[in-house]
PDB file of N, CA and C in Angstrom:
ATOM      1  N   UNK A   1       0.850  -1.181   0.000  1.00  0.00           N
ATOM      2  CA  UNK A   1       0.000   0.000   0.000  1.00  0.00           C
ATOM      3  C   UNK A   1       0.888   1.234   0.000  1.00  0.00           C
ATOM      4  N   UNK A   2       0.747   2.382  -0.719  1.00  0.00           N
ATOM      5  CA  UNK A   2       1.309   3.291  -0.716  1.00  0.00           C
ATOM      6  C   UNK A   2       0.350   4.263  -0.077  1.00  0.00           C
ATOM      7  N   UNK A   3       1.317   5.684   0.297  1.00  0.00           N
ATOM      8  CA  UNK A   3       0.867   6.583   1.133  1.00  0.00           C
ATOM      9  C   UNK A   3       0.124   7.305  -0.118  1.00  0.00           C
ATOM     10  N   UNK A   4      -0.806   8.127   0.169  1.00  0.00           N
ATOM     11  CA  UNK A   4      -1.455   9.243  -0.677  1.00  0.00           C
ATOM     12  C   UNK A   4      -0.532  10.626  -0.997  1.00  0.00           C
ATOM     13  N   UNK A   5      -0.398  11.157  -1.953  1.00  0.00           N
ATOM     14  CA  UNK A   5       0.218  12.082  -1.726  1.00  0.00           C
ATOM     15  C   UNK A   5       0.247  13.401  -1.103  1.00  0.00           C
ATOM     16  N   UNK A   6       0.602  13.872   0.005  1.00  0.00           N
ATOM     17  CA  UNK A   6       0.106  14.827   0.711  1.00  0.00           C
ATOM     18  C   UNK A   6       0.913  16.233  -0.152  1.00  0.00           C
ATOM     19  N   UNK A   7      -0.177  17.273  -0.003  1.00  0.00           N
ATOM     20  CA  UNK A   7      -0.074  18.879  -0.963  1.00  0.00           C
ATOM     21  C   UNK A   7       0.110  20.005  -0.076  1.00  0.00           C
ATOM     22  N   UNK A   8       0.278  20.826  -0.038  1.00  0.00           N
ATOM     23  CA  UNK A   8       0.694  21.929   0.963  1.00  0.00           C
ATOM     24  C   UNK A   8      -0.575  22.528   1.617  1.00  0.00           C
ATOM     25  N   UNK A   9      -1.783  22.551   0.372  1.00  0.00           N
ATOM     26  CA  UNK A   9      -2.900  23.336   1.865  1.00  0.00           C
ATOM     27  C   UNK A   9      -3.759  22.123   2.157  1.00  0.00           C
ATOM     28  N   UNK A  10      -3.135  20.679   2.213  1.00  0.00           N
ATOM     29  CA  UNK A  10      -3.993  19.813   2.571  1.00  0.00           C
ATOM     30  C   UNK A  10      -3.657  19.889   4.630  1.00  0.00           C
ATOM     31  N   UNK A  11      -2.734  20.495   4.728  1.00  0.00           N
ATOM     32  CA  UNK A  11      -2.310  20.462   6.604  1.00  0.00           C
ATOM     33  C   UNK A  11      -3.639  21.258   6.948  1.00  0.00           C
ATOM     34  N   UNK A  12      -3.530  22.218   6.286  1.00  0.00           N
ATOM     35  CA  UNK A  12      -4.653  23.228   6.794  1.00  0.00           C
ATOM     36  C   UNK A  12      -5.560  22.801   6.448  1.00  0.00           C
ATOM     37  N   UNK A  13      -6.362  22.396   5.553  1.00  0.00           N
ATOM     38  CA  UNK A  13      -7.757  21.553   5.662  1.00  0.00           C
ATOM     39  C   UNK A  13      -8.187  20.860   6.645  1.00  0.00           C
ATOM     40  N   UNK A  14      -7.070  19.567   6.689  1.00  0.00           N
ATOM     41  CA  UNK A  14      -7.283  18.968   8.324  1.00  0.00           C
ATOM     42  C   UNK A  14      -7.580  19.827   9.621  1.00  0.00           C
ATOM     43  N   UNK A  15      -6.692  20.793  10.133  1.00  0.00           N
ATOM     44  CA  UNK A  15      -6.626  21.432  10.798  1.00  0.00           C
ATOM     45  C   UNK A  15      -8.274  22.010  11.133  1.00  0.00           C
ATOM     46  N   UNK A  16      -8.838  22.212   9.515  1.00  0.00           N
ATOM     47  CA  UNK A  16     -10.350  22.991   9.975  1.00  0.00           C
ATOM     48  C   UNK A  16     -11.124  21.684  10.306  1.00  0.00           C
ATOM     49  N   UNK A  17     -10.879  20.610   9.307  1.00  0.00           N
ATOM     50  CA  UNK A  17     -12.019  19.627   9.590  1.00  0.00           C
ATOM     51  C   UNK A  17     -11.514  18.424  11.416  1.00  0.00           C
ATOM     52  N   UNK A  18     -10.439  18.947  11.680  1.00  0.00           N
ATOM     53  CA  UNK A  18     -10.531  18.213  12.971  1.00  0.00           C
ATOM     54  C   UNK A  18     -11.107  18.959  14.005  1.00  0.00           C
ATOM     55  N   UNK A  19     -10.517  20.537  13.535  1.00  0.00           N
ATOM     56  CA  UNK A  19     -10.810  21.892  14.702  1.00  0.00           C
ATOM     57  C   UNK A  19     -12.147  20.807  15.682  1.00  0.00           C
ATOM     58  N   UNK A  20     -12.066  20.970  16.835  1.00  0.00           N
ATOM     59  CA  UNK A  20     -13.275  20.972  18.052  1.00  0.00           C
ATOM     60  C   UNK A  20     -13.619  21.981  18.475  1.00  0.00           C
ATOM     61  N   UNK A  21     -12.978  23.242  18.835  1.00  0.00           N
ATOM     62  CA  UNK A  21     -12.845  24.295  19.774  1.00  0.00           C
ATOM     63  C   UNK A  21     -13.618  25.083  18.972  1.00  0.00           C
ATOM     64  N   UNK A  22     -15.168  25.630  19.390  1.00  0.00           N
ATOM     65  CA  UNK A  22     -15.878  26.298  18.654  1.00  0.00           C
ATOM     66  C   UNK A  22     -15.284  28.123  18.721  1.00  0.00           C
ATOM     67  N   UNK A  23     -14.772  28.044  19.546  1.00  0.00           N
ATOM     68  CA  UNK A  23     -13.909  29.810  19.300  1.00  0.00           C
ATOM     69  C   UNK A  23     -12.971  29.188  18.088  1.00  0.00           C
ATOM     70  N   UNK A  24     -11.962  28.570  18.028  1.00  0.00           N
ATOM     71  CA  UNK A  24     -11.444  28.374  17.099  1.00  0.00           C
ATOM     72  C   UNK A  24     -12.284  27.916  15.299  1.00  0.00           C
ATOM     73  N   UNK A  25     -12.804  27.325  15.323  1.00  0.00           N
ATOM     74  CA  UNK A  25     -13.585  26.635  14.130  1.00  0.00           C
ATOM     75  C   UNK A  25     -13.364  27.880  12.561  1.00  0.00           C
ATOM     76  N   UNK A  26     -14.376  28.896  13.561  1.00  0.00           N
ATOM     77  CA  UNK A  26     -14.216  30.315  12.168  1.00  0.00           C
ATOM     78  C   UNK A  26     -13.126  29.798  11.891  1.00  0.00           C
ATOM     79  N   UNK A  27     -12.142  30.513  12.483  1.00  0.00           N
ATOM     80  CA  UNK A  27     -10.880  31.038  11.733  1.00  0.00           C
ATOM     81  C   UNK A  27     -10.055  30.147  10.903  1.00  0.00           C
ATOM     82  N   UNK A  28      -9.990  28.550  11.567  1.00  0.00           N
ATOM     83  CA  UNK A  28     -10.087  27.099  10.695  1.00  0.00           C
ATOM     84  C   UNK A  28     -10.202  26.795   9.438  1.00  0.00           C
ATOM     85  N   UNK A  29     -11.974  27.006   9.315  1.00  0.00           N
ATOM     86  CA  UNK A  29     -12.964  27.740   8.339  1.00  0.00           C
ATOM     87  C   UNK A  29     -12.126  28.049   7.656  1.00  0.00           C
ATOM     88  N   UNK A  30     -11.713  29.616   7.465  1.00  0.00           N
ATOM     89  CA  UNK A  30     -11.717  30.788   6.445  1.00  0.00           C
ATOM     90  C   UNK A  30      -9.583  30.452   6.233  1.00  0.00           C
ATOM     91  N   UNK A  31      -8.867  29.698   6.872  1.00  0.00           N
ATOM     92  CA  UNK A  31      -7.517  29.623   6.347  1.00  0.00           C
ATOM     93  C   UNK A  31      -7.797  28.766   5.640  1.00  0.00           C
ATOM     94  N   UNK A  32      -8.515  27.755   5.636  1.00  0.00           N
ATOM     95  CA  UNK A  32      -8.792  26.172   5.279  1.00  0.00           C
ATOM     96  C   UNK A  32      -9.155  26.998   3.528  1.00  0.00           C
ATOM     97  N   UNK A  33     -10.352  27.847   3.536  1.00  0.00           N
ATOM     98  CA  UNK A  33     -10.814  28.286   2.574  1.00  0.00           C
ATOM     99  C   UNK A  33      -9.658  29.235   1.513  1.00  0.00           C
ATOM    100  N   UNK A  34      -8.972  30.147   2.383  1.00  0.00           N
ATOM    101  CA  UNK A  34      -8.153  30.771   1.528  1.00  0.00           C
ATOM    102  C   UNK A  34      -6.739  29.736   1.211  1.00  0.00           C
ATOM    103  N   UNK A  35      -6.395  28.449   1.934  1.00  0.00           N
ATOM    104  CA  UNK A  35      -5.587  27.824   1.373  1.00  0.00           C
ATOM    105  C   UNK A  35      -5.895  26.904   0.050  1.00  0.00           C
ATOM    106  N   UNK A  36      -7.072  26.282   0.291  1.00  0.00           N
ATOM    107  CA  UNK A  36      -7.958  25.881  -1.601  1.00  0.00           C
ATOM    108  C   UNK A  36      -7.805  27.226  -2.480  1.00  0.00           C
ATOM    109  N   UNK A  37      -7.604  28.128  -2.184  1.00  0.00           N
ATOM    110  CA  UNK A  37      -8.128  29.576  -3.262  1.00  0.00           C
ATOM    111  C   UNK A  37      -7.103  29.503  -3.820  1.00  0.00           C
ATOM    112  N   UNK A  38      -6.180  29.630  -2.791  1.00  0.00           N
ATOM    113  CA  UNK A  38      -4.667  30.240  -2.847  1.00  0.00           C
ATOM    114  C   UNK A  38      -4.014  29.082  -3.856  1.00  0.00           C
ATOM    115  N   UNK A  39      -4.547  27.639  -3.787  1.00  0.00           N
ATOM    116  CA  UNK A  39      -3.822  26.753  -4.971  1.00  0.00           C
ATOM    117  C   UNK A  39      -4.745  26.704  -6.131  1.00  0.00           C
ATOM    118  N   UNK A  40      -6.268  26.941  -6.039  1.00  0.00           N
ATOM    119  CA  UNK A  40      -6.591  27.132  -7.047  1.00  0.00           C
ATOM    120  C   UNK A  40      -6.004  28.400  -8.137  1.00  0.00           C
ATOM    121  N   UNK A  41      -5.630  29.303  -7.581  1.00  0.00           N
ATOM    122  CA  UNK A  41      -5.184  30.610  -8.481  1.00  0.00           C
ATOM    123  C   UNK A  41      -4.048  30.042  -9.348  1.00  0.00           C
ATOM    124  N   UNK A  42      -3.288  28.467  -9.338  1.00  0.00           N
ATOM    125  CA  UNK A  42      -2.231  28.397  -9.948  1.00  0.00           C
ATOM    126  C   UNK A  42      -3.091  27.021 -10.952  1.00  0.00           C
ATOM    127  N   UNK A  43      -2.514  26.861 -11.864  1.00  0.00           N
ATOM    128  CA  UNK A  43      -3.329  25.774 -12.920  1.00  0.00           C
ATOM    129  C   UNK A  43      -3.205  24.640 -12.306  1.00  0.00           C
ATOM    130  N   UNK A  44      -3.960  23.749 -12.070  1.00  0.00           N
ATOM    131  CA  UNK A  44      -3.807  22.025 -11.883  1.00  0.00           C
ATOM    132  C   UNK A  44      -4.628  21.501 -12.871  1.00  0.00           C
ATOM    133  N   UNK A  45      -4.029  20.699 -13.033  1.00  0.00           N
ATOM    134  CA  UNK A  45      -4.221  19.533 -14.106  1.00  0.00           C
ATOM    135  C   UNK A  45      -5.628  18.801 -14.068  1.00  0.00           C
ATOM    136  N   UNK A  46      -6.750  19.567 -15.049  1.00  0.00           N
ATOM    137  CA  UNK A  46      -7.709  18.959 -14.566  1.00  0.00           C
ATOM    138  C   UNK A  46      -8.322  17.396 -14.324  1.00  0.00           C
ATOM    139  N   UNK A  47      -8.635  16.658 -13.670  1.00  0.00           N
ATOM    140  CA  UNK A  47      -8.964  15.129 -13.151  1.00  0.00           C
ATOM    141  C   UNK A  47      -7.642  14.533 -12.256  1.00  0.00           C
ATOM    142  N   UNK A  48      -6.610  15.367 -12.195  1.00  0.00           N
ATOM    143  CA  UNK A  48      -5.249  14.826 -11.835  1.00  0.00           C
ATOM    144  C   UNK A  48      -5.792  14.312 -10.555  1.00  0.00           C
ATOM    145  N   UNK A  49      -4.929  13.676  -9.598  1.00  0.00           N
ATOM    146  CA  UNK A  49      -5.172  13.239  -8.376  1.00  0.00           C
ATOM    147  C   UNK A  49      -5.081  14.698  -7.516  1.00  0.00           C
ATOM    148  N   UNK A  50      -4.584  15.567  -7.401  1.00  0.00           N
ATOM    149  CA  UNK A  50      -4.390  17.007  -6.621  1.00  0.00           C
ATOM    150  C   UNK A  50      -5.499  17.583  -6.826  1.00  0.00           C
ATOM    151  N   UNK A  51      -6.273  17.712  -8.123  1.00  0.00           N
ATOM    152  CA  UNK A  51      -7.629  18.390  -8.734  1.00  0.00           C
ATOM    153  C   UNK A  51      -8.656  17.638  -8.065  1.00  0.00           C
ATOM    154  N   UNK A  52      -8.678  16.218  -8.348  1.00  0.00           N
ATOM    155  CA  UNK A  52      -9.665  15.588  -7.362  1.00  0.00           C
ATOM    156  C   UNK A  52      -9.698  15.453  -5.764  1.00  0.00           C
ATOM    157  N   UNK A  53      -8.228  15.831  -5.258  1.00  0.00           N
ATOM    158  CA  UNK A  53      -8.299  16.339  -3.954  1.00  0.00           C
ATOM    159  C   UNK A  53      -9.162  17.379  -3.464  1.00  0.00           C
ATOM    160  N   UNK A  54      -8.367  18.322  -4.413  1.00  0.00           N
ATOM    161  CA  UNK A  54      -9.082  20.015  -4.046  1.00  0.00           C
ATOM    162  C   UNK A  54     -10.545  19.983  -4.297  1.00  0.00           C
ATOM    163  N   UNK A  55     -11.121  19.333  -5.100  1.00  0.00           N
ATOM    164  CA  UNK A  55     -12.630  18.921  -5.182  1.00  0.00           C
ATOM    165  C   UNK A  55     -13.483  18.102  -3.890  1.00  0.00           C
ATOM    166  N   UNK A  56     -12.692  17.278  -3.825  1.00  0.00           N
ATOM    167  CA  UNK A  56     -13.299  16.762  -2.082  1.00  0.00           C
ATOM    168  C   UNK A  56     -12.817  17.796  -0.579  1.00  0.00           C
ATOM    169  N   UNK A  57     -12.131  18.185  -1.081  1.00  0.00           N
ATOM    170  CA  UNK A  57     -11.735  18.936   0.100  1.00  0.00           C
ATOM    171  C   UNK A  57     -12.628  20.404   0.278  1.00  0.00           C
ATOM    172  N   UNK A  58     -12.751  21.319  -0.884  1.00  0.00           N
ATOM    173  CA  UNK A  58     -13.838  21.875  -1.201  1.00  0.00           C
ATOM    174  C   UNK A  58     -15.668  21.200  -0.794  1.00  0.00           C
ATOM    175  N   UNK A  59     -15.679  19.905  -0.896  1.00  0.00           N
ATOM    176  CA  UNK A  59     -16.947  19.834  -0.756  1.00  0.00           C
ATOM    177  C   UNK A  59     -16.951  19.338   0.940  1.00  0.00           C
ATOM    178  N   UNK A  60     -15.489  19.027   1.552  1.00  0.00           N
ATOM    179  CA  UNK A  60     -15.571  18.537   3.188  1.00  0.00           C
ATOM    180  C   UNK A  60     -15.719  19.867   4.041  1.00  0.00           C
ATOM    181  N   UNK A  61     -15.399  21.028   3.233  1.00  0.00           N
ATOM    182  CA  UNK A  61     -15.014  22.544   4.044  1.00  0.00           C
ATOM    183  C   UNK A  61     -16.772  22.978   3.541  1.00  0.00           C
ATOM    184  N   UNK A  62     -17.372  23.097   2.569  1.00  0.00           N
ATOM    185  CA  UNK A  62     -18.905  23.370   2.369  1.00  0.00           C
ATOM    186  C   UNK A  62     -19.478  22.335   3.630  1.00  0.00           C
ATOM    187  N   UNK A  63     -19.371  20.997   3.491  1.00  0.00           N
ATOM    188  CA  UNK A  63     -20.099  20.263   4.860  1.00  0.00           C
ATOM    189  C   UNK A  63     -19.833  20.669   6.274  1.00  0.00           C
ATOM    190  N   UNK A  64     -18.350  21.283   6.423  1.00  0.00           N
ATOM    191  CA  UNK A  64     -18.278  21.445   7.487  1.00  0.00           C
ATOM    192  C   UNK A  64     -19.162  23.071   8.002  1.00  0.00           C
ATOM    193  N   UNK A  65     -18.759  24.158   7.033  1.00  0.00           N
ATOM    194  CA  UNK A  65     -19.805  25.077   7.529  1.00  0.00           C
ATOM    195  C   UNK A  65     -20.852  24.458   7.749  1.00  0.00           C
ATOM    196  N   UNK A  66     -21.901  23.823   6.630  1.00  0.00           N
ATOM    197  CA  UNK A  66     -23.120  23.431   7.261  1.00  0.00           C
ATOM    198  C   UNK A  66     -23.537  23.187   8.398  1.00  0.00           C
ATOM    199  N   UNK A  67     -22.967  21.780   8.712  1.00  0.00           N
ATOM    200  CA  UNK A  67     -22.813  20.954  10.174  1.00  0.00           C
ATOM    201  C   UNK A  67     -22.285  21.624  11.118  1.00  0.00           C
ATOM    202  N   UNK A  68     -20.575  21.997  10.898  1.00  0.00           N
ATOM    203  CA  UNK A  68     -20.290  22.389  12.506  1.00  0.00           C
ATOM    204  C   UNK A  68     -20.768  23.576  12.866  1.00  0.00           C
ATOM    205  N   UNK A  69     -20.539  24.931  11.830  1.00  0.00           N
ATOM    206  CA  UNK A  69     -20.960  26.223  11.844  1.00  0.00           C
ATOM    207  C   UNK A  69     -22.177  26.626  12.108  1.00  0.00           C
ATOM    208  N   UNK A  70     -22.974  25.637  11.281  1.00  0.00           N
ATOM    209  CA  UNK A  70     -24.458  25.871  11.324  1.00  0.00           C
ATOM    210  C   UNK A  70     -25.020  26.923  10.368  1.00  0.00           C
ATOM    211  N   UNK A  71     -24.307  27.586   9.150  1.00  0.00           N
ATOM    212  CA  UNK A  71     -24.516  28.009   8.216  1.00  0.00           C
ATOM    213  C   UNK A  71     -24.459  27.725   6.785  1.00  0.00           C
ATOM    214  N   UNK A  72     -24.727  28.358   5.894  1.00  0.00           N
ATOM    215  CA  UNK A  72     -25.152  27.810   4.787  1.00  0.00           C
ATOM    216  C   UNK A  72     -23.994  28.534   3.627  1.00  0.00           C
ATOM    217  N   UNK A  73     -23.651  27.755   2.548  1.00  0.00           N
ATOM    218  CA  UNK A  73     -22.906  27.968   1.778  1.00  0.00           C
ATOM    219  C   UNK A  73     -23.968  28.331   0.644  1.00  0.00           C
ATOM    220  N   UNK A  74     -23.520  29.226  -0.168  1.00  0.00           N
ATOM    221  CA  UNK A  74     -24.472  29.325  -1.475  1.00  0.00           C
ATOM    222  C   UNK A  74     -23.035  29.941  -2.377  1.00  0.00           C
ATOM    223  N   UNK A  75     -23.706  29.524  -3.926  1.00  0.00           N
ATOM    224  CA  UNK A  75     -22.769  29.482  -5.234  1.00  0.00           C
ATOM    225  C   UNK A  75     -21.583  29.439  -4.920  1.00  0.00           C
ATOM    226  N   UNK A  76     -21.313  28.234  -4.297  1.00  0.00           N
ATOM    227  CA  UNK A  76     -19.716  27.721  -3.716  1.00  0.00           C
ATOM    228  C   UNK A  76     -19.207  27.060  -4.761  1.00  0.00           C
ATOM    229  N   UNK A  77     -18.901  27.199  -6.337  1.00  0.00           N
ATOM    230  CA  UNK A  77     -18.447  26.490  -7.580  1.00  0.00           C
ATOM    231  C   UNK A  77     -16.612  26.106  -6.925  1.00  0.00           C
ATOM    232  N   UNK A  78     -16.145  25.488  -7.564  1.00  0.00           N
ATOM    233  CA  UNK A  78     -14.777  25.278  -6.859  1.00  0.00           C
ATOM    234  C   UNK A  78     -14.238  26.351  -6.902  1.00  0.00           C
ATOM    235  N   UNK A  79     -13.356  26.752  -6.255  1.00  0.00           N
ATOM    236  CA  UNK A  79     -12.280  28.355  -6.272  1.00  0.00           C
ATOM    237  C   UNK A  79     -13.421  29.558  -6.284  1.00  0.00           C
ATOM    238  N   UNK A  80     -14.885  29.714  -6.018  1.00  0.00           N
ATOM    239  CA  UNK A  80     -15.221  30.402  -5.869  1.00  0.00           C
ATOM    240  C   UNK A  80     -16.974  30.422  -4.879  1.00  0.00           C
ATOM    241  N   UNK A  81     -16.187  31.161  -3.184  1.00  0.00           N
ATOM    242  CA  UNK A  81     -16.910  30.823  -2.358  1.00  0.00           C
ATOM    243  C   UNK A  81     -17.765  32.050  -2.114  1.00  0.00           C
ATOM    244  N   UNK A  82     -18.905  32.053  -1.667  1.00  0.00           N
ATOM    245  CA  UNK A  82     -19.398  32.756  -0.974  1.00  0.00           C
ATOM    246  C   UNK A  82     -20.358  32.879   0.056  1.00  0.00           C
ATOM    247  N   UNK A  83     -20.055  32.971   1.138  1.00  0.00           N
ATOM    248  CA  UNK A  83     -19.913  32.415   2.576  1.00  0.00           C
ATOM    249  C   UNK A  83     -20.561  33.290   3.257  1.00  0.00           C
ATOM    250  N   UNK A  84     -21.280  32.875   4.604  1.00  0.00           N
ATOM    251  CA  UNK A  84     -21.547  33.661   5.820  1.00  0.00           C
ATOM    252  C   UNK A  84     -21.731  32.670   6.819  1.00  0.00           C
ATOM    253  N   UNK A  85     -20.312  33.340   7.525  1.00  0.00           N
ATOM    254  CA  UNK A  85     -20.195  31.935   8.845  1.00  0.00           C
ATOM    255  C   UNK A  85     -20.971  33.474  10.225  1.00  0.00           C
TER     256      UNK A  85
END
C-alpha cells in the first residue's frame, strides 16, 4: 500500500475539519478556505489526483460550515466561495 500524496494546503484543511474548539472553528474555516483559493489561483491539471483532492476537500469545508458552523454555503463552484459563517 502506498501513502497518498500529501499537498501543501492539505495540513490546513485537516486542521479545519478536525478543529473541536468552537472559538477556534471560524478562523479554521476561512484559512482552510483561503488555502484551496490560494492553490486554485495556480493551474492544476484537470482530473489529476491534486484536482480531485481540491474537489473533495472543497466539498468537506462546504459540509463542514453546514454541520459544525451551522450556516449555509451558497454558489460555492470550486475556487469560488461565498460564505456567511
Amino acid at each position: 500500500m502506498t501513502n497518498p500524496e500529501i499537498y501543501g494546503w492539505q495540513s490546513v484543511y485537516v486542521r479545519a475539519i478536525l478543529e473541536t474548539d468552537d472559538l477556534l472553528i471560524n478562523e479554521r474555516i476561512y484559512e482552510a478556505i483561503s488555502a484551496l483559493e490560494q492553490r486554485r489561483l495556480s493551474p492544476v491539471e484537470s482530473n489529476s489526483d491534486e484536482d480531485c483532492a481540491l474537489n473533495d476537500a472543497e466539498v468537506g469545508i462546504k459540509a463542514l460550515i453546514t454541520e459544525r458552523a451551522d450556516r449555509s454555503v451558497w454558489d460555492a463552484a470550486p475556487g469560488h466561495w461565498t460564505i456567511r459563517l
